[in-house]
PDB file of N, CA and C in Angstrom:
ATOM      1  N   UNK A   1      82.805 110.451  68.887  1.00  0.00           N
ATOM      2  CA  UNK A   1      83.974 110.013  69.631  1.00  0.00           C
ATOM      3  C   UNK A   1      84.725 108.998  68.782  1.00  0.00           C
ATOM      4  N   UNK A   2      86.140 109.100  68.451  1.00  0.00           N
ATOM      5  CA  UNK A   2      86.874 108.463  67.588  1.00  0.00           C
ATOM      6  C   UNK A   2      87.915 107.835  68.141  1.00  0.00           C
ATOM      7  N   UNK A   3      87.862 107.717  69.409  1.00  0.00           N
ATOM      8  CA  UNK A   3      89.007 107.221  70.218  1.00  0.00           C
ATOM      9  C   UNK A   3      88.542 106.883  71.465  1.00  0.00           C
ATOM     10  N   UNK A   4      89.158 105.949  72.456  1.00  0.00           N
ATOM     11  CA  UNK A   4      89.270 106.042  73.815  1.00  0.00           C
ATOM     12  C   UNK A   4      89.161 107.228  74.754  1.00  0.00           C
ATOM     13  N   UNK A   5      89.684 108.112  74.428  1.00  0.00           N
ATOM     14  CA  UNK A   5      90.062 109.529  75.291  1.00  0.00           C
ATOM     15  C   UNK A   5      89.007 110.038  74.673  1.00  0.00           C
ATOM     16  N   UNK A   6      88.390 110.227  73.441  1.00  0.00           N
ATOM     17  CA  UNK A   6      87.459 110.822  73.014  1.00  0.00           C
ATOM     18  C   UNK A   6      86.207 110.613  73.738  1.00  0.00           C
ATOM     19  N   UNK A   7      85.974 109.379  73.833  1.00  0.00           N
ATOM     20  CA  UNK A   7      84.564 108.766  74.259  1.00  0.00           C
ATOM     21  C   UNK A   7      84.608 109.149  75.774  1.00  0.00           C
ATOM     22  N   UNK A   8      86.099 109.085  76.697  1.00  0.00           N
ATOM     23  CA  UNK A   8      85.958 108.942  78.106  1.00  0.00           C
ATOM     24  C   UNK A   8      85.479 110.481  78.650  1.00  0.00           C
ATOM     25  N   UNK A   9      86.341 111.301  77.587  1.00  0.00           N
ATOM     26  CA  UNK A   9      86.089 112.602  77.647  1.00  0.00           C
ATOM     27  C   UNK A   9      84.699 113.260  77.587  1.00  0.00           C
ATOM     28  N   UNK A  10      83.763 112.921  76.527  1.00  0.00           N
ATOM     29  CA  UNK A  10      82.435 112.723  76.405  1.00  0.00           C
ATOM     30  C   UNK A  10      81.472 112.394  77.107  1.00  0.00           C
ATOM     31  N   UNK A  11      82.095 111.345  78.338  1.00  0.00           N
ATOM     32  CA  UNK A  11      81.124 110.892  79.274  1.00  0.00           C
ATOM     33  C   UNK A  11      81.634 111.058  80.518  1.00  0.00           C
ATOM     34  N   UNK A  12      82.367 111.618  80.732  1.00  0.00           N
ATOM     35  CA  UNK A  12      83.129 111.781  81.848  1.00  0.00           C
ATOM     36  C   UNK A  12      83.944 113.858  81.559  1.00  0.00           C
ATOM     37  N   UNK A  13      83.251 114.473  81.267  1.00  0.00           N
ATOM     38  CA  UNK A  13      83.889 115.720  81.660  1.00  0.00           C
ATOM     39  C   UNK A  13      84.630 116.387  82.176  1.00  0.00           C
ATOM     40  N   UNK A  14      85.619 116.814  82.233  1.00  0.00           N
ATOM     41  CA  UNK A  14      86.373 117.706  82.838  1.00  0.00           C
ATOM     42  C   UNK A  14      87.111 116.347  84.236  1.00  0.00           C
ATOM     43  N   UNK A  15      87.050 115.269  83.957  1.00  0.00           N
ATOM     44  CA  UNK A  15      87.357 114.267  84.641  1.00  0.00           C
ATOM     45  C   UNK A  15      88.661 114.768  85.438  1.00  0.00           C
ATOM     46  N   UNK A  16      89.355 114.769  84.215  1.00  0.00           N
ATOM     47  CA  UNK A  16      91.075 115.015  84.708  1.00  0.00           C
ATOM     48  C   UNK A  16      91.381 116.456  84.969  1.00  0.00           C
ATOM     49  N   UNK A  17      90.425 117.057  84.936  1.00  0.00           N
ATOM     50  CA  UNK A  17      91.184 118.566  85.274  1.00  0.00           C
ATOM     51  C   UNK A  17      89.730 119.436  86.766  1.00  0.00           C
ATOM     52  N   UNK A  18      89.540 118.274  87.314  1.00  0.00           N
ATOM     53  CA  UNK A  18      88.884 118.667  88.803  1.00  0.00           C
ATOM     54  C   UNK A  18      88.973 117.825  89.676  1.00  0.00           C
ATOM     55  N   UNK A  19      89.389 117.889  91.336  1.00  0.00           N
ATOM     56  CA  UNK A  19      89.310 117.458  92.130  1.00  0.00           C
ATOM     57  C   UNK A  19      88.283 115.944  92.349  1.00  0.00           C
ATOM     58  N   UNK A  20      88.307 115.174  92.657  1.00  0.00           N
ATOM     59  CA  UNK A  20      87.262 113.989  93.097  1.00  0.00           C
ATOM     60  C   UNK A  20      86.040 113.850  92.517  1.00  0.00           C
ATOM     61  N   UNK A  21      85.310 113.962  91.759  1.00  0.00           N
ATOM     62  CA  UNK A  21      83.916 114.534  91.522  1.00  0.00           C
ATOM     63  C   UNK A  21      82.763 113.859  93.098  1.00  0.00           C
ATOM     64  N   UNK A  22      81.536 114.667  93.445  1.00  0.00           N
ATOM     65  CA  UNK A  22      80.590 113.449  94.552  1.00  0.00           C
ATOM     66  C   UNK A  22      80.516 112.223  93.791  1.00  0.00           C
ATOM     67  N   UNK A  23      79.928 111.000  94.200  1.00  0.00           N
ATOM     68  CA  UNK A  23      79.604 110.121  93.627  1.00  0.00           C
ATOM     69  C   UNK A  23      78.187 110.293  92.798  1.00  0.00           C
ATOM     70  N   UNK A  24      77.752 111.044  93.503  1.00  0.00           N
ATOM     71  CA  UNK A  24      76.329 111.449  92.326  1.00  0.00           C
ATOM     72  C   UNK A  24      76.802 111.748  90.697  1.00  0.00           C
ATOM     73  N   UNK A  25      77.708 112.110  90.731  1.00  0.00           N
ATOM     74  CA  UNK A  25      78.652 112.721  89.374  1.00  0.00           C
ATOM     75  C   UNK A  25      78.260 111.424  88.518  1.00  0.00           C
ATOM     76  N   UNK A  26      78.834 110.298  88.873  1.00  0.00           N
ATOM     77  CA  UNK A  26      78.910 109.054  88.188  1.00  0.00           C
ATOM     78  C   UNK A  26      77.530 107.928  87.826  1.00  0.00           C
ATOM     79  N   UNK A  27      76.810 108.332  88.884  1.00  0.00           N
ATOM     80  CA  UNK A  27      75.445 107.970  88.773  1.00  0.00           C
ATOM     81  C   UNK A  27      74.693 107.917  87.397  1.00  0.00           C
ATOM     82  N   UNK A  28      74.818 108.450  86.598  1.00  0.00           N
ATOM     83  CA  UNK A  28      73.970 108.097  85.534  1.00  0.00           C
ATOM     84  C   UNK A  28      75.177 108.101  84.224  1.00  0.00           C
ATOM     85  N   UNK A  29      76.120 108.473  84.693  1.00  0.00           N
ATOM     86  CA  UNK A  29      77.529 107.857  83.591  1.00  0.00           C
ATOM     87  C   UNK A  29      78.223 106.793  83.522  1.00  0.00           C
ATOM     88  N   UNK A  30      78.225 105.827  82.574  1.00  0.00           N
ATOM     89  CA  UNK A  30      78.977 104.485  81.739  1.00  0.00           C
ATOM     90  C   UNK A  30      79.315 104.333  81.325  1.00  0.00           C
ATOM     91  N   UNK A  31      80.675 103.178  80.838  1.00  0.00           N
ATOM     92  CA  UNK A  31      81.077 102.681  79.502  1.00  0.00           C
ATOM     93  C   UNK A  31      80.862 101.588  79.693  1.00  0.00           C
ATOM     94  N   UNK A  32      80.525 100.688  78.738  1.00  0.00           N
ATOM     95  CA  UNK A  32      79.855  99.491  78.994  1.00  0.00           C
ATOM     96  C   UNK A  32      80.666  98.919  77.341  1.00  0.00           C
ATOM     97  N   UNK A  33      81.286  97.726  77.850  1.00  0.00           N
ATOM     98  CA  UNK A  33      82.677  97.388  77.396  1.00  0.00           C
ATOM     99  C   UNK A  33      82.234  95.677  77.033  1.00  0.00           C
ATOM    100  N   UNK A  34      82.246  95.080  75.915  1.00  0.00           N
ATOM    101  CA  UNK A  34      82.033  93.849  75.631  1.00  0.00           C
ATOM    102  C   UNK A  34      82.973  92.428  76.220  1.00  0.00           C
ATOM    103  N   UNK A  35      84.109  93.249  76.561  1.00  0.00           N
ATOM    104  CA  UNK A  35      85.224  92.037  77.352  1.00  0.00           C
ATOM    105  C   UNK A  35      86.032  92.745  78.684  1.00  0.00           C
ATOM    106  N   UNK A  36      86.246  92.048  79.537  1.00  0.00           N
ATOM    107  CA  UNK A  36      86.847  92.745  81.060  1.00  0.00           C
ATOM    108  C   UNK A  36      88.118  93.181  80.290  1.00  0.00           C
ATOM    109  N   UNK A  37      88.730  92.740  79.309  1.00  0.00           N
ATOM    110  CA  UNK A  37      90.166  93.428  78.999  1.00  0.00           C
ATOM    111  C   UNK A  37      90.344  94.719  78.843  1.00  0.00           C
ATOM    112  N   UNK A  38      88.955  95.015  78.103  1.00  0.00           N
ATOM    113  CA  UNK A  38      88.722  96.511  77.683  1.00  0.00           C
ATOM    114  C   UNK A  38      88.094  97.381  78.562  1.00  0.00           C
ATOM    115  N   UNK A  39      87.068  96.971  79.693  1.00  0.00           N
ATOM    116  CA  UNK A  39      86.794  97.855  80.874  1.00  0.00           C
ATOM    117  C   UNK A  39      88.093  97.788  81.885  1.00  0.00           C
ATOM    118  N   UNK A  40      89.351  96.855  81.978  1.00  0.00           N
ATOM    119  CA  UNK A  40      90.295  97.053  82.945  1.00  0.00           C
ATOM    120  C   UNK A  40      91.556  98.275  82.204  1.00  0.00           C
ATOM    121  N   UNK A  41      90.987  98.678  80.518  1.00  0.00           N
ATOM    122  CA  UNK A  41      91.848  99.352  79.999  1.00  0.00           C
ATOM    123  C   UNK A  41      91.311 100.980  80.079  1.00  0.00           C
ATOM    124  N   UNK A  42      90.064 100.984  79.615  1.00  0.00           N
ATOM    125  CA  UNK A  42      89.217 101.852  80.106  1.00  0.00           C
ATOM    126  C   UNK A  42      89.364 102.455  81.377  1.00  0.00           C
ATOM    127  N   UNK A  43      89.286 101.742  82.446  1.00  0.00           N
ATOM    128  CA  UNK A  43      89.278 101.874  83.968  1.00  0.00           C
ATOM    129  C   UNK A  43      90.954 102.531  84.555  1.00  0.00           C
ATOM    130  N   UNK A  44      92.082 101.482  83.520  1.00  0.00           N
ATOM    131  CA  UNK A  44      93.376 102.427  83.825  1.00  0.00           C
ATOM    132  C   UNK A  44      93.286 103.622  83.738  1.00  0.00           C
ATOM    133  N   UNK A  45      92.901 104.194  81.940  1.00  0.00           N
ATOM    134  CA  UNK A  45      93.233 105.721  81.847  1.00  0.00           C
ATOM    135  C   UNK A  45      92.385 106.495  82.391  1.00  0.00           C
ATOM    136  N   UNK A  46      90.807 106.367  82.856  1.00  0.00           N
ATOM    137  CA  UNK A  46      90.338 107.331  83.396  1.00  0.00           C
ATOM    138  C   UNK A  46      91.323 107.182  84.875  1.00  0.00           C
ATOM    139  N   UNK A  47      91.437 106.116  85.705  1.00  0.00           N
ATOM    140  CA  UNK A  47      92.412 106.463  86.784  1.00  0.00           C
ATOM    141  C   UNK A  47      93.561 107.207  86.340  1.00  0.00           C
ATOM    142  N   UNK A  48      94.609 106.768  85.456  1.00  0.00           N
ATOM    143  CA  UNK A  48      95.741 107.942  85.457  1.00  0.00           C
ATOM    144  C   UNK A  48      95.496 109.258  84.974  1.00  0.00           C
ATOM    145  N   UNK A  49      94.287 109.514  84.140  1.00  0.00           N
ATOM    146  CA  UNK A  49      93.792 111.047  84.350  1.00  0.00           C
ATOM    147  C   UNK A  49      93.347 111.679  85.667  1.00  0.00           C
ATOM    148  N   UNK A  50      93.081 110.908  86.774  1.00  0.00           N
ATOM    149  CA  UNK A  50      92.061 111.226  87.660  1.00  0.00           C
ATOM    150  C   UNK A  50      93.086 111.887  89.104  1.00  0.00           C
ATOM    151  N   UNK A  51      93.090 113.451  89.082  1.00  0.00           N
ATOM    152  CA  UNK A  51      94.402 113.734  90.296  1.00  0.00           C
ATOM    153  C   UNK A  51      93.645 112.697  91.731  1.00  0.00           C
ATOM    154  N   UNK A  52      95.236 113.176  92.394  1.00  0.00           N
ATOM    155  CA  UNK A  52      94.878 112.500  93.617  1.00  0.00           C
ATOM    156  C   UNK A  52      95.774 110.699  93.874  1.00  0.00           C
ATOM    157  N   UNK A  53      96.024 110.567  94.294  1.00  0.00           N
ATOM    158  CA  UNK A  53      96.335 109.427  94.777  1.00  0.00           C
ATOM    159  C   UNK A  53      95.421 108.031  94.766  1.00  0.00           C
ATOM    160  N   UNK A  54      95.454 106.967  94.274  1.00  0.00           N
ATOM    161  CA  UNK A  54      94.737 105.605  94.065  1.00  0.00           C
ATOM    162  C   UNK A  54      95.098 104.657  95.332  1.00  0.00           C
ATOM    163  N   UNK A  55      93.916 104.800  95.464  1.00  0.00           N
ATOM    164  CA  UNK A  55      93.373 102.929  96.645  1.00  0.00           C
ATOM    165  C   UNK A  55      92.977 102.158  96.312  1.00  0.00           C
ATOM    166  N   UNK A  56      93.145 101.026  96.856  1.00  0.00           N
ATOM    167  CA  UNK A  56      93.191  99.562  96.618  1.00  0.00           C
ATOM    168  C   UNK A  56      92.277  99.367  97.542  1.00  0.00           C
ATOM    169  N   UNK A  57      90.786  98.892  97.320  1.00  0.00           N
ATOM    170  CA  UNK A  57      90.161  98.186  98.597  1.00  0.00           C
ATOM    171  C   UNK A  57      89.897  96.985  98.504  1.00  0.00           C
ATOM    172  N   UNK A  58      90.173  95.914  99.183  1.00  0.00           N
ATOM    173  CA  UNK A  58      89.974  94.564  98.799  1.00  0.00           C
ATOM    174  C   UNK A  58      88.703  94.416  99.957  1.00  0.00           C
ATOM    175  N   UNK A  59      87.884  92.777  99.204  1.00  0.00           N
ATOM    176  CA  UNK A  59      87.013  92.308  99.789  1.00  0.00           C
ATOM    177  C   UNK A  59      86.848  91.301  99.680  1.00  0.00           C
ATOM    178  N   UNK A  60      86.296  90.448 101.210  1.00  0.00           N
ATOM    179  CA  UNK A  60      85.994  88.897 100.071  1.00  0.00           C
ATOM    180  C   UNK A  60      84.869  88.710 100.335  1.00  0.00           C
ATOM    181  N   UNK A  61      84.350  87.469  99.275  1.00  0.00           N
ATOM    182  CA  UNK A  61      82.609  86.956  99.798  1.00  0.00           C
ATOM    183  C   UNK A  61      83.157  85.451 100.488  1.00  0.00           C
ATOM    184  N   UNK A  62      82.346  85.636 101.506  1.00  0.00           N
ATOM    185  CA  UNK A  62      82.449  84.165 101.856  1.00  0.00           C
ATOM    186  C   UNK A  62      81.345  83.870 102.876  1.00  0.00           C
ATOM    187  N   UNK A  63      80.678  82.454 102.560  1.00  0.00           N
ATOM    188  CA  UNK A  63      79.384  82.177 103.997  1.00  0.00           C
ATOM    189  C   UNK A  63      80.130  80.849 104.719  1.00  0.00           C
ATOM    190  N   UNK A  64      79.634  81.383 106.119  1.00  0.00           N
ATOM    191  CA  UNK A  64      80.228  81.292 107.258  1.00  0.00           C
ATOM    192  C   UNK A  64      78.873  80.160 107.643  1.00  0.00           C
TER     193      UNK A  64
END
């Protein structure tokens, strides 16, 4: 893998050209990224390969 798209492609299959995958799909697949800049860059393009529409779920921690 000689690139970004190369590597995502490699570990992530046919990503962009099938429906949702189950979550089992992802279960034993990673990129494991030395700084958050590069897993939030990572994390863009597999989303804009990925059909379908993107959600936002927010959460907070907090003790009560």
């Amino acid at each position: 893998c000689d690139s970004p798209h190369g590597l995502i492609d490699f570990i992530y299959p046919g990503i962009a050209s099938t429906p949702l995958p189950p979550p089992d799909y992802f279960l034993n697949r990673m990129i494991l990224a030395p700084r958050n800049a590069d897993v939030s860059e990572i994390n863009g393009t597999i989303l804009d390969a990925m059909s379908g529409e993107a959600r936002t779920y927010f959460s907070a921690d907090k003790i009560i």
